[in-house]
C-alpha atoms as a PDB file:
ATOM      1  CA  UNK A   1     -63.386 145.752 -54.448  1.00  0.00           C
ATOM      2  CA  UNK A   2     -66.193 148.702 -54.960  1.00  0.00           C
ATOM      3  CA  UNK A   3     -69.549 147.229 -54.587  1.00  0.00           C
ATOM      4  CA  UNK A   4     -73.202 148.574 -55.779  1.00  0.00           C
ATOM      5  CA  UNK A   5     -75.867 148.558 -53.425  1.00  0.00           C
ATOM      6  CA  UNK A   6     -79.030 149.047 -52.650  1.00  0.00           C
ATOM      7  CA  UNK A   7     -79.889 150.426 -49.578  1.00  0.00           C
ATOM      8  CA  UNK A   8     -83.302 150.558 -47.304  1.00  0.00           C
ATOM      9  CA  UNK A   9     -83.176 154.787 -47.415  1.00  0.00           C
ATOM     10  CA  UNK A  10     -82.727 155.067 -50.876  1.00  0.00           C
ATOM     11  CA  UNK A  11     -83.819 152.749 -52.705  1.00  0.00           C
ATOM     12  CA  UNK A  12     -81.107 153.603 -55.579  1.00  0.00           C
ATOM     13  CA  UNK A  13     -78.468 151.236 -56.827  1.00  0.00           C
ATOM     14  CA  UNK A  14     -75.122 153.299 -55.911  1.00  0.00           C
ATOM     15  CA  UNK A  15     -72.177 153.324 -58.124  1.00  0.00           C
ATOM     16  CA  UNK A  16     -69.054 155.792 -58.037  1.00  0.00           C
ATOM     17  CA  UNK A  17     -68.955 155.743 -61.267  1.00  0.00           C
ATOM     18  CA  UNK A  18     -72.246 157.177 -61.832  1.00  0.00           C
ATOM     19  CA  UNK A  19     -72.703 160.887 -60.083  1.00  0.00           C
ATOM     20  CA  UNK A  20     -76.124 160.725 -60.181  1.00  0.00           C
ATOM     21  CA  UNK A  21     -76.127 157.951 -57.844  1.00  0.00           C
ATOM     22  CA  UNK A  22     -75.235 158.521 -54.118  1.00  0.00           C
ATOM     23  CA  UNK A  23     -72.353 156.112 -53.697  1.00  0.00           C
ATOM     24  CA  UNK A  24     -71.196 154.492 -50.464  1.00  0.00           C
ATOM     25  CA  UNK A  25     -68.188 151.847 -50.426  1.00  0.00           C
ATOM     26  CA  UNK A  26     -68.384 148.830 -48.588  1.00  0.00           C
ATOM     27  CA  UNK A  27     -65.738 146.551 -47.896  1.00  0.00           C
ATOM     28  CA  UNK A  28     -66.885 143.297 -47.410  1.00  0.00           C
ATOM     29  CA  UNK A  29     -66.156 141.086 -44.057  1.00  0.00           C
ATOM     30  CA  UNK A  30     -63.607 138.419 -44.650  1.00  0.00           C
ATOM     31  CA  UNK A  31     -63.802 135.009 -43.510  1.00  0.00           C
ATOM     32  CA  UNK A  32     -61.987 131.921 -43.413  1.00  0.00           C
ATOM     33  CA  UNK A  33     -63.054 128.440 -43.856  1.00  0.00           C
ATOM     34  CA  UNK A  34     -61.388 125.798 -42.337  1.00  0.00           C
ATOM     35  CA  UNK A  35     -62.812 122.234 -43.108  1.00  0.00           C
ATOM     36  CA  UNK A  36     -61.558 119.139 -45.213  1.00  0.00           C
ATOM     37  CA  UNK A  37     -63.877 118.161 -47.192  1.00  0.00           C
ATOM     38  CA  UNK A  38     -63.539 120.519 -50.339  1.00  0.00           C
ATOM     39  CA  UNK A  39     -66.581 120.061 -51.564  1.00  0.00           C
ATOM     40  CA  UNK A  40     -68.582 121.046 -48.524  1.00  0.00           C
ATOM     41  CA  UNK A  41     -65.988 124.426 -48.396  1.00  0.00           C
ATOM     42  CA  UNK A  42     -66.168 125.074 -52.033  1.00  0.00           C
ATOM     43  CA  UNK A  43     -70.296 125.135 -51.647  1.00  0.00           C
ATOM     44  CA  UNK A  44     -70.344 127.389 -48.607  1.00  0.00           C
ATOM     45  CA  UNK A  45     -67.297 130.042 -49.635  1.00  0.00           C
ATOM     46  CA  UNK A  46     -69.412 130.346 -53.064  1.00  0.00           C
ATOM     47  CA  UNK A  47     -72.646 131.047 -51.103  1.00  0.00           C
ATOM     48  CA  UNK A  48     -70.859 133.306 -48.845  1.00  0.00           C
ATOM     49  CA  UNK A  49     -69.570 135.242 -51.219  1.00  0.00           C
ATOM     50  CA  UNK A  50     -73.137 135.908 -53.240  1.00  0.00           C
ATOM     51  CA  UNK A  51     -73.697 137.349 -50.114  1.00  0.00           C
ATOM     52  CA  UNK A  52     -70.793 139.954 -50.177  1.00  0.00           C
ATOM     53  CA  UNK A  53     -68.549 138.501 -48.101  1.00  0.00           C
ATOM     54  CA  UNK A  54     -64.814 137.655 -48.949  1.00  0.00           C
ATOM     55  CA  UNK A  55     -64.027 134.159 -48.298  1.00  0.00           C
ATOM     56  CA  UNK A  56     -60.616 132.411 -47.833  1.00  0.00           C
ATOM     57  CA  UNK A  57     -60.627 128.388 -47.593  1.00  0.00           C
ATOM     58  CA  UNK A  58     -57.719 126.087 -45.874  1.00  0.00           C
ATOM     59  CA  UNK A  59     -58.258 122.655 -45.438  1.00  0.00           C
ATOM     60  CA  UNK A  60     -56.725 121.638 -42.132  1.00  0.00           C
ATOM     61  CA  UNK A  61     -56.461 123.048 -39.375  1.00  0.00           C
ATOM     62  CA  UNK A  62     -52.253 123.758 -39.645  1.00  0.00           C
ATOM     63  CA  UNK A  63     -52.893 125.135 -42.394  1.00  0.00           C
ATOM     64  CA  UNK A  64     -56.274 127.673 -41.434  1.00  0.00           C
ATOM     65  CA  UNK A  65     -53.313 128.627 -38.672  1.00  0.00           C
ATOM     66  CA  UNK A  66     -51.043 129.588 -40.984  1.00  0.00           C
ATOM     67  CA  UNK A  67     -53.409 131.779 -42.909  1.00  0.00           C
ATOM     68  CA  UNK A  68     -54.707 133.385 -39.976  1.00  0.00           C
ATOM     69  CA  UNK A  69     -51.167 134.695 -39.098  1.00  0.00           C
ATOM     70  CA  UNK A  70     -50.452 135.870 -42.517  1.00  0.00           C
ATOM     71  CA  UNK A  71     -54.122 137.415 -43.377  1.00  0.00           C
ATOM     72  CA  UNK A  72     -56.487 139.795 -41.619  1.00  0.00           C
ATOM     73  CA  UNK A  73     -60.143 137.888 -41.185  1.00  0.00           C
ATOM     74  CA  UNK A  74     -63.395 138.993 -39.728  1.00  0.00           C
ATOM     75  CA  UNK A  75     -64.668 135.885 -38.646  1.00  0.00           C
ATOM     76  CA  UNK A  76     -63.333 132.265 -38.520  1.00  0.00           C
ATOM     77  CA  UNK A  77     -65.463 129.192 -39.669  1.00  0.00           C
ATOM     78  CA  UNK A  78     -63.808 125.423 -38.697  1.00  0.00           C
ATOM     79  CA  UNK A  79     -65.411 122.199 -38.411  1.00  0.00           C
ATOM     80  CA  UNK A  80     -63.464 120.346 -35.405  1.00  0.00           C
ATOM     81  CA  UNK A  81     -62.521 117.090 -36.977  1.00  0.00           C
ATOM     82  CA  UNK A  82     -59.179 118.548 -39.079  1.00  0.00           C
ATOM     83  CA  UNK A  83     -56.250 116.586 -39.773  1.00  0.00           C
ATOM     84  CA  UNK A  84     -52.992 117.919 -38.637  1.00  0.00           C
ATOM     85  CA  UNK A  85     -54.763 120.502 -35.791  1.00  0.00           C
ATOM     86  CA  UNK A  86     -58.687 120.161 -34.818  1.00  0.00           C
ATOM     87  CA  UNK A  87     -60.656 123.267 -34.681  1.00  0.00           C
ATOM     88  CA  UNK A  88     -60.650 123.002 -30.884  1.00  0.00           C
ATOM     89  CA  UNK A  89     -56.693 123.420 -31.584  1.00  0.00           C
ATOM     90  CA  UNK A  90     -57.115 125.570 -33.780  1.00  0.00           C
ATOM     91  CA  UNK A  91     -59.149 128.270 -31.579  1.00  0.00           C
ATOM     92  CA  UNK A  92     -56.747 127.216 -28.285  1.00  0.00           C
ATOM     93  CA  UNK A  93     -53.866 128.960 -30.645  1.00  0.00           C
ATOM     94  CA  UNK A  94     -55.772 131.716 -31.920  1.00  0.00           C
ATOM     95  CA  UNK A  95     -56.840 132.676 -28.326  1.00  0.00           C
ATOM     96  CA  UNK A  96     -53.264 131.864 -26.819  1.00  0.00           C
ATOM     97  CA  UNK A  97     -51.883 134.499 -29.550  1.00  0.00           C
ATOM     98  CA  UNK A  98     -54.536 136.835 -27.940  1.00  0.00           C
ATOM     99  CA  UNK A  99     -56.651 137.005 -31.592  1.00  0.00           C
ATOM    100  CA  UNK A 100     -59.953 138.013 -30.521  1.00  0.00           C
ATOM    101  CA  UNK A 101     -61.575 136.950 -34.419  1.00  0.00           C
ATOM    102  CA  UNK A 102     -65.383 135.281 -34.106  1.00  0.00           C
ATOM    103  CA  UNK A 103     -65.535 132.002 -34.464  1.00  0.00           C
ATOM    104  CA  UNK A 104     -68.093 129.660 -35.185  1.00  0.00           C
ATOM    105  CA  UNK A 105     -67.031 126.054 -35.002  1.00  0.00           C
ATOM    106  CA  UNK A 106     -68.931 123.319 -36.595  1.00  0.00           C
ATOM    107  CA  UNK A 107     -69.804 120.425 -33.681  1.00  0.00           C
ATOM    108  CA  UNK A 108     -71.815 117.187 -33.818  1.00  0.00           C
ATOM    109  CA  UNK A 109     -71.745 117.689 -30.182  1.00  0.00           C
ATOM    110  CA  UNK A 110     -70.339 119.402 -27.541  1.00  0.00           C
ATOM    111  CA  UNK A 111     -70.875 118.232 -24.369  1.00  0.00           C
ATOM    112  CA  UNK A 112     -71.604 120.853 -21.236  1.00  0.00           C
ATOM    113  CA  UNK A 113     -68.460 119.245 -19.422  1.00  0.00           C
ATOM    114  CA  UNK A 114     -66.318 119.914 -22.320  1.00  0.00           C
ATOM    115  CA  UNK A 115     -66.860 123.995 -21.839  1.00  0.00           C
ATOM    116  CA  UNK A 116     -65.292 123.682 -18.444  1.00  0.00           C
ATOM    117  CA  UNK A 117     -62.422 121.466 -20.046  1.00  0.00           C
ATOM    118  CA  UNK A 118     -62.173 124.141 -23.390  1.00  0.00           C
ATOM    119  CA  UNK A 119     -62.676 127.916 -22.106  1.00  0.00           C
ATOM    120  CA  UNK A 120     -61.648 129.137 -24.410  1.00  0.00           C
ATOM    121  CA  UNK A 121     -64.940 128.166 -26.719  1.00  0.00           C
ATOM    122  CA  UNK A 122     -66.783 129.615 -24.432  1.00  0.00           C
ATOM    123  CA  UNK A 123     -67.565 132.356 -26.797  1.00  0.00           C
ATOM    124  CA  UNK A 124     -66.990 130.342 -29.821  1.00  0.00           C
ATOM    125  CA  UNK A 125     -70.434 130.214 -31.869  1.00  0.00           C
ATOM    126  CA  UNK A 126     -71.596 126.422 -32.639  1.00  0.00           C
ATOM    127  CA  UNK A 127     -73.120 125.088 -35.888  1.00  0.00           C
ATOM    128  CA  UNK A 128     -74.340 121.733 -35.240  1.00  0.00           C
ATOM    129  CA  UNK A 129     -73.879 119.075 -37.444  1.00  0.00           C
ATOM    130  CA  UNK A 130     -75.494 118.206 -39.300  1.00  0.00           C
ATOM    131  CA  UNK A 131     -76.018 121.698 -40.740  1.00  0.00           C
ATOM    132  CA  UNK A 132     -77.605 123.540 -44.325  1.00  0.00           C
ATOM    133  CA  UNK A 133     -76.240 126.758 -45.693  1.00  0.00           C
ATOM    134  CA  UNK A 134     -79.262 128.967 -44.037  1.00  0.00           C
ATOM    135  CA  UNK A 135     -78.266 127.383 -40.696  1.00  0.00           C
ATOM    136  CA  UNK A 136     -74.421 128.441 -41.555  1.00  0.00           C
ATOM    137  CA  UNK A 137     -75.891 132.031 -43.318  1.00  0.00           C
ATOM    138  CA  UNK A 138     -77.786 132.407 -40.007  1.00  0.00           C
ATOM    139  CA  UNK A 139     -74.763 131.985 -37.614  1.00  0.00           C
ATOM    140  CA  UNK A 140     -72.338 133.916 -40.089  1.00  0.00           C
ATOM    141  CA  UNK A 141     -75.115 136.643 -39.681  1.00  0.00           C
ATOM    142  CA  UNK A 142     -75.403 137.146 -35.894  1.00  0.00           C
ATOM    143  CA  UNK A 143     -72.057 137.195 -35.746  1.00  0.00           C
ATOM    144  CA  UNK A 144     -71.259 139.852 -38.691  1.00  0.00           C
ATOM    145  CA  UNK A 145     -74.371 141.526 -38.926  1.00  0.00           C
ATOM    146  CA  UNK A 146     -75.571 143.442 -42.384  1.00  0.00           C
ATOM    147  CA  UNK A 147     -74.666 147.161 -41.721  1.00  0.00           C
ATOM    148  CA  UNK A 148     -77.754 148.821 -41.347  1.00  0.00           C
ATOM    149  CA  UNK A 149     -79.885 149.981 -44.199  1.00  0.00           C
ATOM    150  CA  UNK A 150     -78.127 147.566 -46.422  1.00  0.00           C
ATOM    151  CA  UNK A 151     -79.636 145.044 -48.392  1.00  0.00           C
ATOM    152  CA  UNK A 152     -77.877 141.549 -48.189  1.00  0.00           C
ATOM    153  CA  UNK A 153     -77.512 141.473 -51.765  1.00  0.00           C
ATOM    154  CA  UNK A 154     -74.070 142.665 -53.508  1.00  0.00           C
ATOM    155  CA  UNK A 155     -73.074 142.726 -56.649  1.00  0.00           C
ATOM    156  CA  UNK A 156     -69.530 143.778 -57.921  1.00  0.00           C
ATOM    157  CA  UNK A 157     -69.104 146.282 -59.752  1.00  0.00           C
ATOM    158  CA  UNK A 158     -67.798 144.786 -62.729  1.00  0.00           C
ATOM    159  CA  UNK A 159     -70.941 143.071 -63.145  1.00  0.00           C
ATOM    160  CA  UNK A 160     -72.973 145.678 -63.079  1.00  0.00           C
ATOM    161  CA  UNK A 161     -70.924 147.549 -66.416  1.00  0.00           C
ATOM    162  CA  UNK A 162     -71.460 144.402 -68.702  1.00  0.00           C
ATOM    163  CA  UNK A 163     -75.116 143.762 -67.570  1.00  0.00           C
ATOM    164  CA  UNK A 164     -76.722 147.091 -67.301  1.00  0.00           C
ATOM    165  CA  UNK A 165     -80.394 146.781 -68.430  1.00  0.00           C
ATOM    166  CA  UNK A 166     -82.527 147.965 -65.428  1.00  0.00           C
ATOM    167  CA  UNK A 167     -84.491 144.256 -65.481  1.00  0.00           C
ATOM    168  CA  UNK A 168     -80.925 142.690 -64.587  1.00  0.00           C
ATOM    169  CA  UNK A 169     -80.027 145.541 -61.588  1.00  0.00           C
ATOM    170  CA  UNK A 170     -83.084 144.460 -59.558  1.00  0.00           C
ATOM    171  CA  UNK A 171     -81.688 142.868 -56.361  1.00  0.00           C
END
Protein backbone atom coordinates (compact mmCIF):
# COMPACT_ATOMS: atom_id res chain seq x y z
CA UNK A 1 0.00 0.00 0.00
CA UNK A 2 1.40 3.68 -1.15
CA UNK A 3 1.36 5.93 1.77
CA UNK A 4 1.46 10.00 2.01
CA UNK A 5 3.77 11.51 4.25
CA UNK A 6 5.05 14.17 5.71
CA UNK A 7 8.47 14.38 6.28
CA UNK A 8 10.87 16.62 8.74
CA UNK A 9 12.93 18.09 5.34
CA UNK A 10 10.07 18.97 3.52
CA UNK A 11 7.46 19.69 5.12
CA UNK A 12 5.13 18.62 1.99
CA UNK A 13 2.54 15.89 2.06
CA UNK A 14 3.99 13.43 -0.79
CA UNK A 15 1.77 11.63 -3.12
CA UNK A 16 2.74 9.79 -6.52
CA UNK A 17 -0.05 10.78 -7.82
CA UNK A 18 0.59 14.35 -7.57
CA UNK A 19 4.03 15.50 -9.54
CA UNK A 20 4.26 18.45 -7.80
CA UNK A 21 4.84 16.65 -4.70
CA UNK A 22 8.19 14.82 -4.09
CA UNK A 23 6.98 11.30 -3.43
CA UNK A 24 8.77 8.61 -1.44
CA UNK A 25 7.10 5.03 -0.81
CA UNK A 26 7.15 3.48 2.37
CA UNK A 27 6.26 0.12 3.14
CA UNK A 28 5.15 -0.24 6.42
CA UNK A 29 6.79 -2.81 9.13
CA UNK A 30 4.62 -5.79 9.74
CA UNK A 31 3.87 -7.25 12.95
CA UNK A 32 2.17 -9.98 14.51
CA UNK A 33 0.13 -10.18 17.56
CA UNK A 34 -0.12 -13.10 19.42
CA UNK A 35 -2.43 -12.90 22.58
CA UNK A 36 -5.95 -14.40 23.54
CA UNK A 37 -7.86 -12.08 24.63
CA UNK A 38 -9.38 -10.45 21.37
CA UNK A 39 -10.30 -7.56 22.70
CA UNK A 40 -6.97 -6.50 24.12
CA UNK A 41 -5.44 -7.56 20.29
CA UNK A 42 -8.18 -5.94 18.41
CA UNK A 43 -7.34 -2.46 20.51
CA UNK A 44 -3.59 -2.63 20.00
CA UNK A 45 -3.47 -3.96 16.05
CA UNK A 46 -5.99 -0.85 15.46
CA UNK A 47 -3.58 1.55 17.26
CA UNK A 48 -0.71 0.06 15.54
CA UNK A 49 -1.90 0.44 12.46
CA UNK A 50 -2.86 4.47 12.86
CA UNK A 51 0.61 4.42 13.26
CA UNK A 52 1.54 2.87 9.80
CA UNK A 53 2.30 -0.31 10.68
CA UNK A 54 0.71 -3.57 9.20
CA UNK A 55 -0.61 -5.75 11.80
CA UNK A 56 -1.51 -9.50 11.70
CA UNK A 57 -3.36 -11.04 14.93
CA UNK A 58 -3.41 -14.98 16.01
CA UNK A 59 -4.73 -15.91 19.12
CA UNK A 60 -2.61 -18.73 20.49
CA UNK A 61 0.42 -19.38 20.37
CA UNK A 62 0.06 -22.68 17.68
CA UNK A 63 -1.50 -20.69 15.81
CA UNK A 64 1.01 -17.16 15.86
CA UNK A 65 3.50 -20.31 14.79
CA UNK A 66 1.76 -21.15 12.02
CA UNK A 67 1.52 -17.65 10.68
CA UNK A 68 4.99 -16.93 11.24
CA UNK A 69 5.99 -19.82 8.86
CA UNK A 70 3.59 -18.86 6.23
CA UNK A 71 4.08 -14.82 6.45
CA UNK A 72 7.07 -12.49 6.45
CA UNK A 73 6.90 -10.16 9.87
CA UNK A 74 9.08 -7.43 11.16
CA UNK A 75 8.57 -7.83 14.63
CA UNK A 76 6.67 -10.34 16.86
CA UNK A 77 4.37 -9.23 19.82
CA UNK A 78 3.07 -12.37 22.34
CA UNK A 79 1.86 -12.25 25.74
CA UNK A 80 3.24 -15.63 27.45
CA UNK A 81 0.13 -17.10 28.90
CA UNK A 82 -1.31 -18.76 25.31
CA UNK A 83 -3.24 -21.78 25.14
CA UNK A 84 -1.98 -24.50 22.99
CA UNK A 85 1.97 -22.99 22.97
CA UNK A 86 3.09 -20.04 25.52
CA UNK A 87 5.02 -17.24 24.11
CA UNK A 88 8.12 -18.63 25.83
CA UNK A 89 7.27 -21.67 23.32
CA UNK A 90 6.55 -19.78 20.97
CA UNK A 91 10.04 -17.78 20.73
CA UNK A 92 12.03 -21.36 21.71
CA UNK A 93 10.57 -22.43 18.01
CA UNK A 94 11.12 -19.34 16.28
CA UNK A 95 14.80 -19.28 17.49
CA UNK A 96 15.24 -23.18 16.99
CA UNK A 97 14.10 -22.50 13.18
CA UNK A 98 16.98 -19.89 13.29
CA UNK A 99 14.20 -16.76 12.72
CA UNK A 100 16.02 -13.89 13.96
CA UNK A 101 12.35 -11.55 14.00
CA UNK A 102 12.21 -8.96 17.27
CA UNK A 103 10.24 -9.90 19.75
CA UNK A 104 8.73 -8.29 22.52
CA UNK A 105 6.92 -10.59 24.89
CA UNK A 106 4.39 -9.40 27.30
CA UNK A 107 5.49 -10.68 31.14
CA UNK A 108 3.96 -10.07 34.58
CA UNK A 109 7.30 -11.17 35.61
CA UNK A 110 10.26 -12.66 34.65
CA UNK A 111 12.43 -13.70 37.10
CA UNK A 112 16.52 -13.17 36.66
CA UNK A 113 16.88 -17.10 37.12
CA UNK A 114 14.50 -17.73 34.41
CA UNK A 115 17.06 -15.94 31.68
CA UNK A 116 19.61 -18.56 32.53
CA UNK A 117 16.77 -21.31 32.23
CA UNK A 118 15.26 -19.43 28.68
CA UNK A 119 18.34 -18.05 26.50
CA UNK A 120 16.88 -17.72 24.13
CA UNK A 121 14.81 -14.43 25.55
CA UNK A 122 17.71 -13.08 26.23
CA UNK A 123 17.19 -10.60 23.53
CA UNK A 124 13.52 -10.81 23.61
CA UNK A 125 12.11 -7.18 24.55
CA UNK A 126 9.66 -7.29 27.75
CA UNK A 127 6.39 -5.36 28.23
CA UNK A 128 5.37 -5.74 31.69
CA UNK A 129 2.08 -6.36 32.65
CA UNK A 130 0.24 -4.65 33.36
CA UNK A 131 0.86 -2.44 30.32
CA UNK A 132 -1.06 0.82 28.22
CA UNK A 133 -0.74 1.27 24.50
CA UNK A 134 2.15 4.14 24.91
CA UNK A 135 4.07 1.57 27.00
CA UNK A 136 3.43 -1.09 23.97
CA UNK A 137 3.93 2.09 21.18
CA UNK A 138 7.17 2.75 23.13
CA UNK A 139 8.63 -0.83 22.96
CA UNK A 140 7.23 -1.40 19.29
CA UNK A 141 9.30 1.87 18.67
CA UNK A 142 12.81 1.02 19.94
CA UNK A 143 12.57 -1.92 18.34
CA UNK A 144 11.33 -0.65 14.71
CA UNK A 145 12.35 2.74 14.82
CA UNK A 146 10.52 5.65 12.52
CA UNK A 147 12.88 6.00 9.45
CA UNK A 148 14.41 9.16 9.80
CA UNK A 149 12.82 12.39 8.78
CA UNK A 150 9.49 10.74 8.92
CA UNK A 151 6.70 11.79 10.83
CA UNK A 152 4.88 8.93 12.78
CA UNK A 153 1.75 9.79 11.23
CA UNK A 154 0.48 7.83 7.94
CA UNK A 155 -2.29 8.05 6.15
CA UNK A 156 -3.25 5.79 3.11
CA UNK A 157 -3.58 6.95 0.22
CA UNK A 158 -7.03 6.28 -0.43
CA UNK A 159 -7.89 8.52 2.25
CA UNK A 160 -6.26 11.21 1.23
CA UNK A 161 -8.39 11.24 -2.55
CA UNK A 162 -11.88 11.33 -0.76
CA UNK A 163 -10.82 13.89 1.96
CA UNK A 164 -8.70 16.40 0.25
CA UNK A 165 -9.39 19.86 1.81
CA UNK A 166 -5.98 21.13 3.12
CA UNK A 167 -7.69 21.50 6.94
CA UNK A 168 -8.14 17.53 6.79
CA UNK A 169 -4.24 16.78 5.34
CA UNK A 170 -2.70 18.35 8.47
CA UNK A 171 -0.96 15.48 10.32
Amino acid sequence: MCYIMQTEKSGKLENSADESLQCETYSPARILIVDDDRSLCEFNAEGLRRHGYEVGIASDGKVGWEELQANRYNLLITENDLPRLTGVGLVKKLRSASMSLPVIIAVEILPSWKSAEYPWLLKATKLFKPYDFEDLLGSVKSVLPTPAGVRATFVPVQHWRSQPSAERLRL
